[in-house]
Protein backbone atom coordinates (compact mmCIF):
# COMPACT_ATOMS: atom_id res chain seq x y z
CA UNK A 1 -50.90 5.70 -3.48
CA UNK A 2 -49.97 8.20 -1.24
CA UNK A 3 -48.93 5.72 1.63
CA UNK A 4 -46.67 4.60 -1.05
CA UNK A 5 -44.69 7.96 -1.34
CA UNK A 6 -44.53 8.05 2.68
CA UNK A 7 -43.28 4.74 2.99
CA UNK A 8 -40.65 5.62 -0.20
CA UNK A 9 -39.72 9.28 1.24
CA UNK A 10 -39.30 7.32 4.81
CA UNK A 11 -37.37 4.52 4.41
CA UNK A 12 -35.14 6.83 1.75
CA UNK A 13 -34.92 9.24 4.48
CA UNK A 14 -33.98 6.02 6.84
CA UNK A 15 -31.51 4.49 4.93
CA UNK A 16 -29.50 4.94 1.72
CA UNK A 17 -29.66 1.74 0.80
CA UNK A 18 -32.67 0.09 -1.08
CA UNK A 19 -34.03 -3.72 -0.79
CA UNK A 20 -31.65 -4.24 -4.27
CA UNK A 21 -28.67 -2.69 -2.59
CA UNK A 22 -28.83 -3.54 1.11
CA UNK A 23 -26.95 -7.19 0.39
CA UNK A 24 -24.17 -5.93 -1.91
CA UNK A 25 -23.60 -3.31 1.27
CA UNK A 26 -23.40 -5.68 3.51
CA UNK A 27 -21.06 -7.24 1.46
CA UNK A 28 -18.75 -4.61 1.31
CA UNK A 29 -19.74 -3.40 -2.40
CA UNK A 30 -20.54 0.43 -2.70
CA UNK A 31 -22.83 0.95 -5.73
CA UNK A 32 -21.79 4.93 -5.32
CA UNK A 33 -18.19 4.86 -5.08
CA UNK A 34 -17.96 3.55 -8.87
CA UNK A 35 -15.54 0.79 -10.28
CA UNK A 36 -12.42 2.09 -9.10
CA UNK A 37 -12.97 1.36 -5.40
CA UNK A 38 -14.64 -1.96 -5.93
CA UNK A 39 -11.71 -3.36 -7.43
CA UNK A 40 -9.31 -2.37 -5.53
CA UNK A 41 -11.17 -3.50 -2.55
CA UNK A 42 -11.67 -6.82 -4.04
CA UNK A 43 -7.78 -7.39 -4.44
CA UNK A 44 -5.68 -8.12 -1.56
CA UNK A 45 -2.25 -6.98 -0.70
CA UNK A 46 -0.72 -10.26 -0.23
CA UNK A 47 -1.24 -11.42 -4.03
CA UNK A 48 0.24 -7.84 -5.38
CA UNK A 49 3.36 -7.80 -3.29
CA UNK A 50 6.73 -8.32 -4.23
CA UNK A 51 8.31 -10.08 -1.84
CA UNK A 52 11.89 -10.07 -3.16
CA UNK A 53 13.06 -6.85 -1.59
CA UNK A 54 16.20 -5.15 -0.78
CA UNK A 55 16.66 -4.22 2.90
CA UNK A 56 19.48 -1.60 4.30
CA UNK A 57 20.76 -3.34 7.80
CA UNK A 58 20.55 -0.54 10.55
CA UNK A 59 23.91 -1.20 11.28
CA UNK A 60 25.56 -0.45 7.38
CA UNK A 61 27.36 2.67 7.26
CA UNK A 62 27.08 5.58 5.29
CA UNK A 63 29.74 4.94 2.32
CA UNK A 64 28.06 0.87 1.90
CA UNK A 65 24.97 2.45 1.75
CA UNK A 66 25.99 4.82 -0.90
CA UNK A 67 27.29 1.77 -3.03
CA UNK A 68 24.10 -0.03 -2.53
CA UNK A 69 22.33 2.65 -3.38
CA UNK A 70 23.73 3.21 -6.49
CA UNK A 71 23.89 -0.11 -8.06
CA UNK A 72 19.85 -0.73 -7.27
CA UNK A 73 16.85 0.69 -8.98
CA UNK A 74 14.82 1.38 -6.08
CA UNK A 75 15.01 4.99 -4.05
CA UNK A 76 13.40 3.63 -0.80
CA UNK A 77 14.26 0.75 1.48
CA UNK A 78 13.05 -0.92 4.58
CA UNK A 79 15.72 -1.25 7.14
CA UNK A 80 16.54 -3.88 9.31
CA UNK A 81 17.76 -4.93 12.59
CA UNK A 82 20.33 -7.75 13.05
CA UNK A 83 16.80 -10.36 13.78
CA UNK A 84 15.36 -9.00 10.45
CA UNK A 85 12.63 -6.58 12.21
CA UNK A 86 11.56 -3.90 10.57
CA UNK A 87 12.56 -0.74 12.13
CA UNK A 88 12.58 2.09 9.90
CA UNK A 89 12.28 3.09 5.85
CA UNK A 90 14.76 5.04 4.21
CA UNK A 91 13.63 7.01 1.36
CA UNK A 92 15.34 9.06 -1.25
CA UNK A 93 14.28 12.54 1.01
CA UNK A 94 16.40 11.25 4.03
CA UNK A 95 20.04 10.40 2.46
CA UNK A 96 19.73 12.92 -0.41
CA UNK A 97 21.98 15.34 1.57
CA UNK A 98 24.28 12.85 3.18
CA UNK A 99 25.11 10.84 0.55
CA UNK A 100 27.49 13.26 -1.05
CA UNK A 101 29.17 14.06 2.06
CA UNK A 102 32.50 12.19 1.95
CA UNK A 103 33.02 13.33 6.00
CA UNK A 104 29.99 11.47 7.09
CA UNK A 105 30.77 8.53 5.24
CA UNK A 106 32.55 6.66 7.97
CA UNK A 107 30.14 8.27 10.96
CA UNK A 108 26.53 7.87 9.95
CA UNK A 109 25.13 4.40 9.68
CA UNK A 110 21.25 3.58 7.96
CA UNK A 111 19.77 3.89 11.57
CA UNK A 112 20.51 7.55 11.56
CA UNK A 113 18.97 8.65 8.52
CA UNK A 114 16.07 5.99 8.36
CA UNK A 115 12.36 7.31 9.59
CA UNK A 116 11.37 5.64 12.28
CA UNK A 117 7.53 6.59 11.89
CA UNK A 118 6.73 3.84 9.67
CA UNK A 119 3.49 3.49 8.09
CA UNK A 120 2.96 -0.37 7.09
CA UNK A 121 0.60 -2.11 5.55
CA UNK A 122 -0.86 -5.65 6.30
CA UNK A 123 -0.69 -8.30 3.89
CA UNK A 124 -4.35 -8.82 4.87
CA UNK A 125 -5.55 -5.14 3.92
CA UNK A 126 -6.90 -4.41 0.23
CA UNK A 127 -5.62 -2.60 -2.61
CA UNK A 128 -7.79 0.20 -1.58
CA UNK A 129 -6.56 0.81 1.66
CA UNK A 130 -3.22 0.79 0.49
CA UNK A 131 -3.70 3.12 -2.24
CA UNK A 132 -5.17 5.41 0.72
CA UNK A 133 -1.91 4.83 2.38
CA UNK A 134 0.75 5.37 0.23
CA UNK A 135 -1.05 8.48 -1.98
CA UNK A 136 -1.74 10.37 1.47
CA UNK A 137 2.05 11.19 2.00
CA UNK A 138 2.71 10.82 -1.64
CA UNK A 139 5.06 7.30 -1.25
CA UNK A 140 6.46 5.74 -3.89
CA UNK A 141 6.49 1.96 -1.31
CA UNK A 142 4.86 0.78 1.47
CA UNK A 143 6.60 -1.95 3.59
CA UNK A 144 3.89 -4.91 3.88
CA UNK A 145 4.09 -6.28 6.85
CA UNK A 146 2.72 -9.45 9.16
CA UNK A 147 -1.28 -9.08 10.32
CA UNK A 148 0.07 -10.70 14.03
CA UNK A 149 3.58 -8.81 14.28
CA UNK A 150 4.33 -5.57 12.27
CA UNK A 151 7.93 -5.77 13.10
CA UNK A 152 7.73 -8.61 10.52
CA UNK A 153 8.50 -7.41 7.59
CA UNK A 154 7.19 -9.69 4.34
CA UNK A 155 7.31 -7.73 0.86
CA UNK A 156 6.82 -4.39 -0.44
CA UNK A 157 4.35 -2.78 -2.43
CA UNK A 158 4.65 -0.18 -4.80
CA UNK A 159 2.37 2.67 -6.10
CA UNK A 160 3.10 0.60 -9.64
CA UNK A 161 2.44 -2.64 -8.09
CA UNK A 162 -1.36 -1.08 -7.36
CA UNK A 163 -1.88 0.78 -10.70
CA UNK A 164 -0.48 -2.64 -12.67
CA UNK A 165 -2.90 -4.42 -10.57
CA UNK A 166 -5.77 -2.42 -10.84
CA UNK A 167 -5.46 -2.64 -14.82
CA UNK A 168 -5.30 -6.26 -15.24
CA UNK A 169 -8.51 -6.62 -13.14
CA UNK A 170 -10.38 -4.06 -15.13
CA UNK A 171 -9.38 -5.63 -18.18
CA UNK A 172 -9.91 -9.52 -16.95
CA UNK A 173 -13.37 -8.21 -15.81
CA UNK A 174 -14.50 -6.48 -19.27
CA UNK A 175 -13.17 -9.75 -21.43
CA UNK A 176 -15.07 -11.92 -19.22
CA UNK A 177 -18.50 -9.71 -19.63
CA UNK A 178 -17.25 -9.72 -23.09
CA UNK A 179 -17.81 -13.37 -23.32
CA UNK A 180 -20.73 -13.95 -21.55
CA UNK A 181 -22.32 -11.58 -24.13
């Protein structure tokens, strides 16, 4: 009995894991992070994304911009060279200012406002690492971009893309226990 508790106090002391656990770890499931994370890690980006999006070329000055702006329902937009490559975002926080400037109108094109510093996501990542992503700076979008070439740009994903996701899965997964019940 007592080499028992040794060999329980060692290998607990060893590794977290039990015998029951070890596989689903190795797998990629984390018993201790809870539901949340194991959906959203289950889901990738690529079947979330939208890929209809609304790109600002680089090269569209400030008054077009304006126009666009105003007729769309998004705040933030990927912006484009004349190949398609991704080269910046352009969010609500960088044209908020010169958007009401009629003087600039005719000076500033998208390139000058748009952040260059993008931070992308692969269509290949999971819902989880996205999440990560676009809470950490407080985004409303990420640009989703190619695994081989993250100039390409291929959809967008929202914060409400994730949540909307996130909810259907929970809810598929407790009607199918449901059933098997």
């Amino acid at each position: 009995m007592i080499s028992c508790i040794i060999g329980t106090l060692a290998s607990g002391w060893l590794s977290d894991d039990s015998i029951y656990t070890l596989k689903l770890a190795r797998r990629g499931v984390n018993l201790r992070a809870g539901k949340e994370v194991n959906v959203l890690k289950s889901i990738p980006v690529k079947n979330v994304m939208t890929k209809n999006i609304e790109t600002i070329p680089e090269s569209m000055p400030l008054g077009e911009m304006a126009k666009r702006i105003f007729k769309s329902k998004n705040t933030s937009f990927p912006v484009v060279d004349s190949h398609g490559a991704l080269t910046g975002v352009l969010s609500y926080y960088d044209y908020q200012e010169a958007i009401f400037d009629e003087d600039l109108k005719g000076l500033i094109v998208a390139k000058d406002l748009a952040t260059s510093k993008i931070i992308t996501v692969s269509q290949d990542d999971n819902l989880f690492d996205a999440f990560e992503k676009i809470s950490r700076k407080d985004f409303s979008t990420l640009p989703v971009v190619s695994s081989n070439d993250p100039s390409k740009l291929l959809g967008i994903l929202s914060r409400r893309d994730i949540l909307s996701a996130y909810n259907k899965a929970v809810i598929k997964k407790s009607v199918f226990e449901e059933n098997k019940r």
